[in-house]
Protein backbone atom coordinates (compact mmCIF):
# COMPACT_ATOMS: atom_id res chain seq x y z
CA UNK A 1 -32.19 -8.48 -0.87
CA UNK A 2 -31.28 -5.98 -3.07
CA UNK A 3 -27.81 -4.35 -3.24
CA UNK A 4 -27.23 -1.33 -1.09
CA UNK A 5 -25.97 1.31 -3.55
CA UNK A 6 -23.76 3.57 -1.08
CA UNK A 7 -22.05 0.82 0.68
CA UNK A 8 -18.55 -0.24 0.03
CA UNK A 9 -16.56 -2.73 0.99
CA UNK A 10 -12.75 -2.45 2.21
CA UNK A 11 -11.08 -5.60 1.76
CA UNK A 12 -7.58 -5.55 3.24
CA UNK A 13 -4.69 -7.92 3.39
CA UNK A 14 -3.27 -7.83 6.62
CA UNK A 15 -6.07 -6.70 8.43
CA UNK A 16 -5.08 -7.46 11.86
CA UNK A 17 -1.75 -5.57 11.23
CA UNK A 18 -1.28 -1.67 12.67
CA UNK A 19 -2.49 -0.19 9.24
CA UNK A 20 -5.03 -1.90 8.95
CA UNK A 21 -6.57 -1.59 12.42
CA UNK A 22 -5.55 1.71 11.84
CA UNK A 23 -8.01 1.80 8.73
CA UNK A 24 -10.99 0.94 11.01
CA UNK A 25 -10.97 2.60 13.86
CA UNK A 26 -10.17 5.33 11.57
CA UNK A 27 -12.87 5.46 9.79
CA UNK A 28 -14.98 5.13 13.34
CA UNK A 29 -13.96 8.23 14.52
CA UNK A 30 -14.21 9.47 10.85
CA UNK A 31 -17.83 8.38 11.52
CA UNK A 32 -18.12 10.44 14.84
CA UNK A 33 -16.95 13.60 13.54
CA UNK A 34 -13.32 13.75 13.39
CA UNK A 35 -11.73 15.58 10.96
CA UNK A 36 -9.71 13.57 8.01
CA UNK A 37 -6.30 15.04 8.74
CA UNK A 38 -4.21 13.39 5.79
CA UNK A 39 -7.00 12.45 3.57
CA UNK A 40 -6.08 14.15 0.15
CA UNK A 41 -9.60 13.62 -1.45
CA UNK A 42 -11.72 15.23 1.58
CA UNK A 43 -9.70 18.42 0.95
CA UNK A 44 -11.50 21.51 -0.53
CA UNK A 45 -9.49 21.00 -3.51
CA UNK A 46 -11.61 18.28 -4.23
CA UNK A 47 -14.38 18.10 -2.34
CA UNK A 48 -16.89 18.66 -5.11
CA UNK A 49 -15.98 15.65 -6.80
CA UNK A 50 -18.38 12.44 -6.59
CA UNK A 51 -16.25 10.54 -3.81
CA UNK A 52 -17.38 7.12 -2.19
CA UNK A 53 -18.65 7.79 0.99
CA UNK A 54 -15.92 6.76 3.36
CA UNK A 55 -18.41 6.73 6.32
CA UNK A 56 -19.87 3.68 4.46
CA UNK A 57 -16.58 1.87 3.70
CA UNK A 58 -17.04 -1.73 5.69
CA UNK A 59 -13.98 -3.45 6.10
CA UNK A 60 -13.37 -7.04 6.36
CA UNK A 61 -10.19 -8.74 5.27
CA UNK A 62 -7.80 -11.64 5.56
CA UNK A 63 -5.07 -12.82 8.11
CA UNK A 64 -2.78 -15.11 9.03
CA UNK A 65 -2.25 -14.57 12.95
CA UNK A 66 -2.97 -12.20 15.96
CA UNK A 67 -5.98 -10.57 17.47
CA UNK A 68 -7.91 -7.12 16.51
CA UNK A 69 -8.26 -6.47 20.23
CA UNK A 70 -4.83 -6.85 21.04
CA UNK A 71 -3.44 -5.08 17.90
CA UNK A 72 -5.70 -1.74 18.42
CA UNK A 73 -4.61 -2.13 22.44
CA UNK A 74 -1.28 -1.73 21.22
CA UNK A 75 -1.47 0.86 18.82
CA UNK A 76 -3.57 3.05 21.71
CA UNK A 77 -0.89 1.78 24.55
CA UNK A 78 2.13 3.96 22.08
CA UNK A 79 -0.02 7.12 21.32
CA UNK A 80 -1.45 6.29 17.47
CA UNK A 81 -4.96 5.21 18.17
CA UNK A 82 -6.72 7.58 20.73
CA UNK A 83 -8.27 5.45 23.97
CA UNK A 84 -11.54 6.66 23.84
CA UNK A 85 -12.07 5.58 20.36
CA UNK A 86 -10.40 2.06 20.93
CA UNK A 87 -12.62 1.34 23.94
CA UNK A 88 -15.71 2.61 21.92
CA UNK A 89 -14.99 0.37 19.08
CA UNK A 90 -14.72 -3.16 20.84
CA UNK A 91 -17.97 -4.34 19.11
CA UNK A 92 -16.69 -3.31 16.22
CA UNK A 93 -13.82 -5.56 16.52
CA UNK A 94 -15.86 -8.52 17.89
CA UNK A 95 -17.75 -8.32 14.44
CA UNK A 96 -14.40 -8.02 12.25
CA UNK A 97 -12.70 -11.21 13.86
CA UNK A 98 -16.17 -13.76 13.14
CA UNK A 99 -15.65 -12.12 9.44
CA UNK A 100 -11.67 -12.47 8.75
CA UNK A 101 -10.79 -15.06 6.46
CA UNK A 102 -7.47 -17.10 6.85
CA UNK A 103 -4.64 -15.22 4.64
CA UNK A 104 -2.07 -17.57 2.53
CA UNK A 105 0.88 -16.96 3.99
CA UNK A 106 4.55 -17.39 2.65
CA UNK A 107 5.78 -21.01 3.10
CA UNK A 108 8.68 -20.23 5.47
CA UNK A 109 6.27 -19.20 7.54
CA UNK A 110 4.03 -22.40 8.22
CA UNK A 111 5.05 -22.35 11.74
CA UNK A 112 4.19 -19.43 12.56
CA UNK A 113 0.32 -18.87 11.51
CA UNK A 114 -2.46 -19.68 12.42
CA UNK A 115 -4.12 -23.62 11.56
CA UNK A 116 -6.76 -22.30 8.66
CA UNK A 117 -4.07 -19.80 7.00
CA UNK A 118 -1.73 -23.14 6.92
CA UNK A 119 -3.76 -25.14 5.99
CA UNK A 120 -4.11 -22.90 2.50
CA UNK A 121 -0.86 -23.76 1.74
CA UNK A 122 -1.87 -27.31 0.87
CA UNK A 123 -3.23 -25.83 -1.86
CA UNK A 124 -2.22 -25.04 -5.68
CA UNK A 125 -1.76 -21.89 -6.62
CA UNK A 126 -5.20 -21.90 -8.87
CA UNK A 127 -6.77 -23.44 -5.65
CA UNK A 128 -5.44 -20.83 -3.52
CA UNK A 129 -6.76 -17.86 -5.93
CA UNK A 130 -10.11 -19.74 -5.88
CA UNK A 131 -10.29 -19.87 -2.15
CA UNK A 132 -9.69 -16.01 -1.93
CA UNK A 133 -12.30 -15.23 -4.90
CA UNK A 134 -14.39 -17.46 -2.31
CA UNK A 135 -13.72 -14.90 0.12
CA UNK A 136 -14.53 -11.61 -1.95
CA UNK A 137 -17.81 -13.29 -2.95
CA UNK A 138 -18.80 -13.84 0.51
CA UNK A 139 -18.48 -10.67 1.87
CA UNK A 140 -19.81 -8.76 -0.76
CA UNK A 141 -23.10 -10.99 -0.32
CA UNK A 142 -22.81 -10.24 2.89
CA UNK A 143 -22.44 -6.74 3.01
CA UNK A 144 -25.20 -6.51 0.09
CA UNK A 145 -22.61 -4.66 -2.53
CA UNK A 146 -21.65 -4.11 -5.63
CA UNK A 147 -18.40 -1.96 -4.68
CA UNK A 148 -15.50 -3.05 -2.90
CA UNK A 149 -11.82 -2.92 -3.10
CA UNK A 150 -8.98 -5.05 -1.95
CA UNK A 151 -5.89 -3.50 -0.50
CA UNK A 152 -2.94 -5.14 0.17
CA UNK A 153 -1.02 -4.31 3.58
CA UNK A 154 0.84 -7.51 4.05
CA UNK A 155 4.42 -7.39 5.86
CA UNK A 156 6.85 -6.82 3.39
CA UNK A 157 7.96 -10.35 1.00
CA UNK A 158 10.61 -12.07 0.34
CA UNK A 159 12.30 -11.55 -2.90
CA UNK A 160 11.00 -14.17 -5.57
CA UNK A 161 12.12 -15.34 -9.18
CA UNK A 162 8.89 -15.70 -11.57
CA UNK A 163 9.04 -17.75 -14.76
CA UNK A 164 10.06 -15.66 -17.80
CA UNK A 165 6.56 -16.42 -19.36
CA UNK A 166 4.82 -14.19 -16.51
CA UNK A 167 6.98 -11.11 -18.55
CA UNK A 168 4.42 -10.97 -21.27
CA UNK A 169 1.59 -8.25 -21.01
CA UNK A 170 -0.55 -10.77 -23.40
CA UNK A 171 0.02 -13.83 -21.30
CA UNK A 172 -3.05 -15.09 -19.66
CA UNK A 173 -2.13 -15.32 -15.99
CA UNK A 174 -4.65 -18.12 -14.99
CA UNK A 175 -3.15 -20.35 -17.13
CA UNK A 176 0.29 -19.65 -16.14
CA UNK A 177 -0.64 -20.13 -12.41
CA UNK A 178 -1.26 -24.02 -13.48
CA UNK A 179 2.35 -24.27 -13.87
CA UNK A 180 3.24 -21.40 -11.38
CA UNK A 181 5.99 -22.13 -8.42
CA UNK A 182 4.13 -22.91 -5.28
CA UNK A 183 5.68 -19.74 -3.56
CA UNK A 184 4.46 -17.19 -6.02
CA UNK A 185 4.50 -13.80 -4.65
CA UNK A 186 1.36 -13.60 -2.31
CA UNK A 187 0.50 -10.33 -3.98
CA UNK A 188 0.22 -12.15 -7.28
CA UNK A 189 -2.28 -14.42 -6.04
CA UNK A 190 -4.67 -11.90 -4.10
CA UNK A 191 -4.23 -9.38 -7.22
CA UNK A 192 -5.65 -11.95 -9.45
CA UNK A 193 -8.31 -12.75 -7.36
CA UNK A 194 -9.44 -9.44 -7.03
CA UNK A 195 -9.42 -8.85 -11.14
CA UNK A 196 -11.32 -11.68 -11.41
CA UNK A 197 -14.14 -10.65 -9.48
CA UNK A 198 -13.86 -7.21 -11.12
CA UNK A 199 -12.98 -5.49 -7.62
CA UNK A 200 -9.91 -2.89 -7.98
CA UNK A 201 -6.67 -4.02 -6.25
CA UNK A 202 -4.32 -1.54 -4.77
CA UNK A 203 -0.76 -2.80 -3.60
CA UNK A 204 0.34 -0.75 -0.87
CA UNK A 205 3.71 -2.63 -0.28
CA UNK A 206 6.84 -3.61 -2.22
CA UNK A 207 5.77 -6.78 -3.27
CA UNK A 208 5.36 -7.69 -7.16
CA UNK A 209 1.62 -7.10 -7.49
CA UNK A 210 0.51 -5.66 -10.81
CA UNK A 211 3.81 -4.62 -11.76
CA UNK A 212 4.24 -8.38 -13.03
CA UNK A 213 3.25 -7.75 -16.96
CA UNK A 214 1.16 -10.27 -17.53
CA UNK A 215 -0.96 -9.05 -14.41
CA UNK A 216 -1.49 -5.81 -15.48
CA UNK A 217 -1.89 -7.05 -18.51
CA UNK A 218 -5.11 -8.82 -17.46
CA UNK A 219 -6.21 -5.75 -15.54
CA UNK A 220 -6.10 -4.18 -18.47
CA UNK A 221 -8.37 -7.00 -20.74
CA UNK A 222 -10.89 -7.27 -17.71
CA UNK A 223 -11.00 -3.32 -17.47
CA UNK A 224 -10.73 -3.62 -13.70
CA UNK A 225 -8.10 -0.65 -12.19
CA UNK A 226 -5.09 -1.40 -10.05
CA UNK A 227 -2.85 1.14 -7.91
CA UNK A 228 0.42 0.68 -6.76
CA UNK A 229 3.21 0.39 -5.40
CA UNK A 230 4.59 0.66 -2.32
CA UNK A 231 2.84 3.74 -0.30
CA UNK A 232 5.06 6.64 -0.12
CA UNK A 233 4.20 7.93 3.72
CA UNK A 234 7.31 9.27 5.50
CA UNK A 235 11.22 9.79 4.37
CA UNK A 236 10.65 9.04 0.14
CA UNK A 237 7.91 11.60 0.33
CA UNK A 238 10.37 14.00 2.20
CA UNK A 239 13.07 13.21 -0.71
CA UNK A 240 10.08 13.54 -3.78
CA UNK A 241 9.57 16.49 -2.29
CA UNK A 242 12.92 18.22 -1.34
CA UNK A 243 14.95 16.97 -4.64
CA UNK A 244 13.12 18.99 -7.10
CA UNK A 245 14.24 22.09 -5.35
CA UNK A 246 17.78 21.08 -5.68
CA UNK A 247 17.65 20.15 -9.53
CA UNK A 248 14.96 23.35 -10.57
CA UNK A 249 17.90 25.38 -8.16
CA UNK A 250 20.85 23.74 -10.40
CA UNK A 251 22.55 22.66 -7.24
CA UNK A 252 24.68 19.96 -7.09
CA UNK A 253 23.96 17.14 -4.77
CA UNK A 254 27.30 15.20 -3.92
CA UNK A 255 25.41 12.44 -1.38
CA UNK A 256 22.36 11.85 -0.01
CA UNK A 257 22.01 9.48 3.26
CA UNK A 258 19.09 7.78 4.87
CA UNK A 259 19.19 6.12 8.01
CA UNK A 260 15.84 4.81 9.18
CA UNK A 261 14.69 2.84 12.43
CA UNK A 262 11.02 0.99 12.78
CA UNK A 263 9.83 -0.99 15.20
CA UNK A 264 6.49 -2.39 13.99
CA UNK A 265 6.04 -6.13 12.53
CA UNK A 266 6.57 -4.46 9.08
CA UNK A 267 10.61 -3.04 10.39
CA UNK A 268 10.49 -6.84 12.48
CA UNK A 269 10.05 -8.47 8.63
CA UNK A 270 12.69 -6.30 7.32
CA UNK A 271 15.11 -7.97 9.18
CA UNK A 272 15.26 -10.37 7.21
CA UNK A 273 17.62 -9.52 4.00
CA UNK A 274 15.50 -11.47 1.20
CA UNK A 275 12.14 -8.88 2.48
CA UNK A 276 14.29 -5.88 3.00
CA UNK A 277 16.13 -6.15 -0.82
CA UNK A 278 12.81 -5.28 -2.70
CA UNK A 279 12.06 -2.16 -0.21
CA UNK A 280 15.53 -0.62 -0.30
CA UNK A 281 15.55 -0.46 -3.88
CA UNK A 282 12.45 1.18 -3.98
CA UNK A 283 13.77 4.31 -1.57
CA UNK A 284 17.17 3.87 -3.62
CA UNK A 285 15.28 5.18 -6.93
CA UNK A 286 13.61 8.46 -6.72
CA UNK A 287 16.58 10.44 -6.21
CA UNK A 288 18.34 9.36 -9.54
CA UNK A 289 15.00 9.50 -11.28
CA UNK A 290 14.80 13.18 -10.17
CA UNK A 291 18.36 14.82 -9.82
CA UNK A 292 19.30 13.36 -13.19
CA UNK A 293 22.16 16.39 -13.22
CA UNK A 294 23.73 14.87 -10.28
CA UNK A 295 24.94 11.69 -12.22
CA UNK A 296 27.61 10.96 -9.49
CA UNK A 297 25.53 11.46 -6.69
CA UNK A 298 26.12 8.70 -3.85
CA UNK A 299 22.88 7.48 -2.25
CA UNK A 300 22.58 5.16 0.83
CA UNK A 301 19.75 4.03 2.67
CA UNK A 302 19.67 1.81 5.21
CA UNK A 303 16.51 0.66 7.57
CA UNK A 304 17.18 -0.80 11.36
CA UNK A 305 14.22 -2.48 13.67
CA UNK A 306 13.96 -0.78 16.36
CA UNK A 307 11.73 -3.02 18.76
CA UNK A 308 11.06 -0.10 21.19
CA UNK A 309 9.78 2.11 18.74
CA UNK A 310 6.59 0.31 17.96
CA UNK A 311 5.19 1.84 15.07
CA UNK A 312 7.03 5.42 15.42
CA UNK A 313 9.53 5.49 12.79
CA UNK A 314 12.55 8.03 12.15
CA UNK A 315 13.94 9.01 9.45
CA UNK A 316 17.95 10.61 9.72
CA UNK A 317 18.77 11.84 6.38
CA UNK A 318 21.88 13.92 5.84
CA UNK A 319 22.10 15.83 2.12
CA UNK A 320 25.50 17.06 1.26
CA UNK A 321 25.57 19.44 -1.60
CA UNK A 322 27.53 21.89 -4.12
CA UNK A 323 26.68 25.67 -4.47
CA UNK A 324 28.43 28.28 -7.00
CA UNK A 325 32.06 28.39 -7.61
CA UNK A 326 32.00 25.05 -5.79
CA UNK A 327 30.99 25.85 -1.97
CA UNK A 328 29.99 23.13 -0.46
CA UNK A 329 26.82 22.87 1.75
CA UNK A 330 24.55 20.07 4.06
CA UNK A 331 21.13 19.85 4.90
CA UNK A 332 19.78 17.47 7.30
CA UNK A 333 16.62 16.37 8.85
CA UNK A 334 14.94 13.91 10.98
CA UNK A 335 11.71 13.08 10.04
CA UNK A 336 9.45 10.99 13.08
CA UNK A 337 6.02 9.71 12.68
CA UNK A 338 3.41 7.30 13.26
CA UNK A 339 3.83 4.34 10.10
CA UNK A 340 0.05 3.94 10.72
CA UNK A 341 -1.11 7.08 11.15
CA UNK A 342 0.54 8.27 7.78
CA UNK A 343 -0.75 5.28 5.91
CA UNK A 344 -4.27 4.74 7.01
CA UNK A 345 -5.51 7.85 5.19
CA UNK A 346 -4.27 7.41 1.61
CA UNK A 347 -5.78 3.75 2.00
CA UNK A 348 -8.97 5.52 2.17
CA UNK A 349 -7.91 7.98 -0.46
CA UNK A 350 -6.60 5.34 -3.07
CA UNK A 351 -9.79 3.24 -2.31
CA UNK A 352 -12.28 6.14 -3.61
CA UNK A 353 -9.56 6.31 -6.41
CA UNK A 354 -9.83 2.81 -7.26
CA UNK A 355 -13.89 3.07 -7.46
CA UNK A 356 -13.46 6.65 -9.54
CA UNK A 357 -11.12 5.00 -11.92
CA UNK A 358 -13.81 2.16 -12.27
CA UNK A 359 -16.78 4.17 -12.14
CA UNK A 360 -14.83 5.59 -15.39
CA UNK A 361 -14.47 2.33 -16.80
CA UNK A 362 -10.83 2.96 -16.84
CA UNK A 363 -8.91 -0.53 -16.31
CA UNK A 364 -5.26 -1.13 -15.69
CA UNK A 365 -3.07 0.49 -13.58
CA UNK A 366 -3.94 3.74 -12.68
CA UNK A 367 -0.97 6.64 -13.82
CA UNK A 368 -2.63 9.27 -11.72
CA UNK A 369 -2.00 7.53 -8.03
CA UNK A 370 1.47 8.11 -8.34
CA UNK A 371 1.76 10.57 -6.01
CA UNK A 372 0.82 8.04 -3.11
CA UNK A 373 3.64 5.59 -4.40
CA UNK A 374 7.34 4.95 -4.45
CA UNK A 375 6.89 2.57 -7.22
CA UNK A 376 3.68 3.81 -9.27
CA UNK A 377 3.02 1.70 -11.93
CA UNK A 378 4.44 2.50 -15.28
CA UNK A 379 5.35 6.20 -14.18
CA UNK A 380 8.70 7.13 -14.09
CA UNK A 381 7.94 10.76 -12.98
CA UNK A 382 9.13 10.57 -9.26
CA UNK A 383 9.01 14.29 -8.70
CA UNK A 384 6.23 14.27 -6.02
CA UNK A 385 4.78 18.18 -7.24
CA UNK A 386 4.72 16.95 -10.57
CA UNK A 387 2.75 13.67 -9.75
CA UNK A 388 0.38 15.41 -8.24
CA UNK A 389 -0.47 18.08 -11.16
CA UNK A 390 -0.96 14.16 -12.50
CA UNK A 391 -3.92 13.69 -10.39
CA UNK A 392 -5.00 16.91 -10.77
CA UNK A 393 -5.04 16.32 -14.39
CA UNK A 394 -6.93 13.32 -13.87
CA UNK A 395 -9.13 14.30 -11.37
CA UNK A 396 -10.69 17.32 -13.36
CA UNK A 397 -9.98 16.53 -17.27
CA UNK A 398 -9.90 19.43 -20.06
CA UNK A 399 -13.54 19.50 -21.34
């Protein structure tokens, strides 16, 4: 058969999980005429640009536990998903879970996934990144494509050492995974397979990814694009976007406090300290990076799982501040929203990114998603306004 030129395939990490159910029953109802609230690239800024179709996006994807059914049930039973849609859609499901792939999950977690994803884990690391190249290959045949992209929505990692060698933007990272620990970052491994197969990889979470050197690196030599990190959805966004007007204002922020509750798997994994570290640090950052005249600024964040919240998360931030001849002032806000719901759209926005930036031949990571990122890759500009005059920049180039 030959290749279907307009279809695209979604490949997502995690795809049982409440973003990425999210993702496809999204673009359903994207499908039946609902409008893309949140979508940045269906805007009229942009919408004479040559975009992917997202009504052709097909996703499949890889897990290591739990059910679609139950998953969109839930996210429908606490107000994200509309009932209609998820009722509509169970055929839809059906087809996803014959198509998932088992996921390679973190050792710790043996016990706690499903047989096939364990079983993985009896594998090398080259093995492993073999068995999800496996994977890609399949479904592409399957969906008759030559387009896809892999996003990674995994719960959040625990925080891992790598090998000094994996520092080195020439290093060849195939080799090194011969000799690599046997609980390399997850991200590492489903990164490389993507490269490999020349499909863009976009790292929606904390973990490593392509900010590893040597990964990037081989993005880079194999001219495939990769976007990350961390997806910037909820309170950072509020921060990218408030700090500027303090600094371009010249006023003096003293403190700025974050307290923030979850309740999905993702705030259940940040219990644990060792996944939380990585994520906290992340928030920490932007502020410094933007209010660079408020060196002694003190900045806390903390994050609580809130089991009863499901995915609803809140966001209490309290900003205390100086004014002229020293007055001083406080700001606060509380921020509540759907983790899903804010996410599932830039996936489909930094997927049609991805395929631009390849469509462009442009390899590596990708400067101009930074906006969608707490971590973007090799961009220290934090300042959300200005991040997006990057992909503005990019998006329509000086002729």
């Amino acid at each position: 058969m030959n290749p279907d030129p307009n279809q695209t395939g979604l490949f997502l990490v995690g795809v049982r999980g409440a973003i990425g159910t999210t993702v496809l029953h999204g673009i359903e109802g994207l499908r039946s005429g609902m409008p893309p609230i949140g979508m940045v690239t269906a805007g009229p800024e942009f919408a004479d640009l040559d975009w992917a179709d997202y009504e052709r996006f097909s996703v499949r994807g890889w897990d290591v536990a739990g059910d679609a059914h139950r998953a969109a049930d839930d996210l429908a039973r606490t107000g994200v998903l509309p009932p209609d849609l998820v009722e509509l859609s169970g055929g839809l499901r059906d087809r996803l879970e014959m198509s998932i792939a088992p996921g390679v999950p973190e050792p710790e977690d043996r016990q706690l996934v499903d047989r096939r994803s364990a079983d993985r884990l009896d594998l090398s690391p080259v093995e492993m990144v073999e068995a999800l190249r496996g994977d890609i290959r399949e479904w592409m045949s399957e969906l008759r494509t030559r387009k896809a992209v892999v996003v990674y929505l995994a719960s959040a990692e625990r925080s891992r050492d790598l090998p000094e060698a994996w520092m080195d933007p020439e290093a060849d990272p195939i080799k090194l995974l011969m000799t690599a620990p046997m609980d390399i970052s997850r991200s590492i491994l489903y990164a490389l397979a993507a490269i490999e197969e020349e499909v863009p990889f976009v790292n929606f979470t904390p973990a490593p990814g392509a900010t590893v050197p040597a990964v990037a690196g081989h993005a880079r030599r194999k001219n495939v694009s990769v976007l990350g990190n961390d997806g910037k959805t909820g309170e950072t966004l509020l921060k990218t976007s408030l700090a500027p007007m303090f600094r371009d204002r010249r006023l003096h922020v003293m403190s700025w406090e974050g307290f923030n509750m979850l309740g999905n798997k993702d705030g259940a994994a940040l219990e644990d300290p060792d996944r939380k570290a990585t994520k906290v640090a992340n928030k920490d950052a932007v502020l410094p990076a933007i209010l660079k005249e408020s060196p002694n600024m003190h900045v806390g964040v903390r994050i609580d799982f809130v089991p009863s919240l499901h995915d609803w998360k809140t966001a209490m931030d309290y900003i205390h501040f100086q004014g002229f001849l020293g007055a001083k002032m406080s700001l606060q806000f509380t921020w509540q929203g759907s983790d899903s719901a804010l996410a599932a759209p830039l996936v489909l926005d930094l997927t049609r990114l991805a395929l631009m930036a390849q469509s462009r031949g442009e390899g590596g990571p990708l400067h101009a998603a930074a906006a969608f990122f707490k971590q973007p890759l090799e961009v220290e500009e934090h300042d959300f306004h200005r991040q997006m005059e990057l992909l503005r920049k990019w998006l329509r180039p000086a002729t």
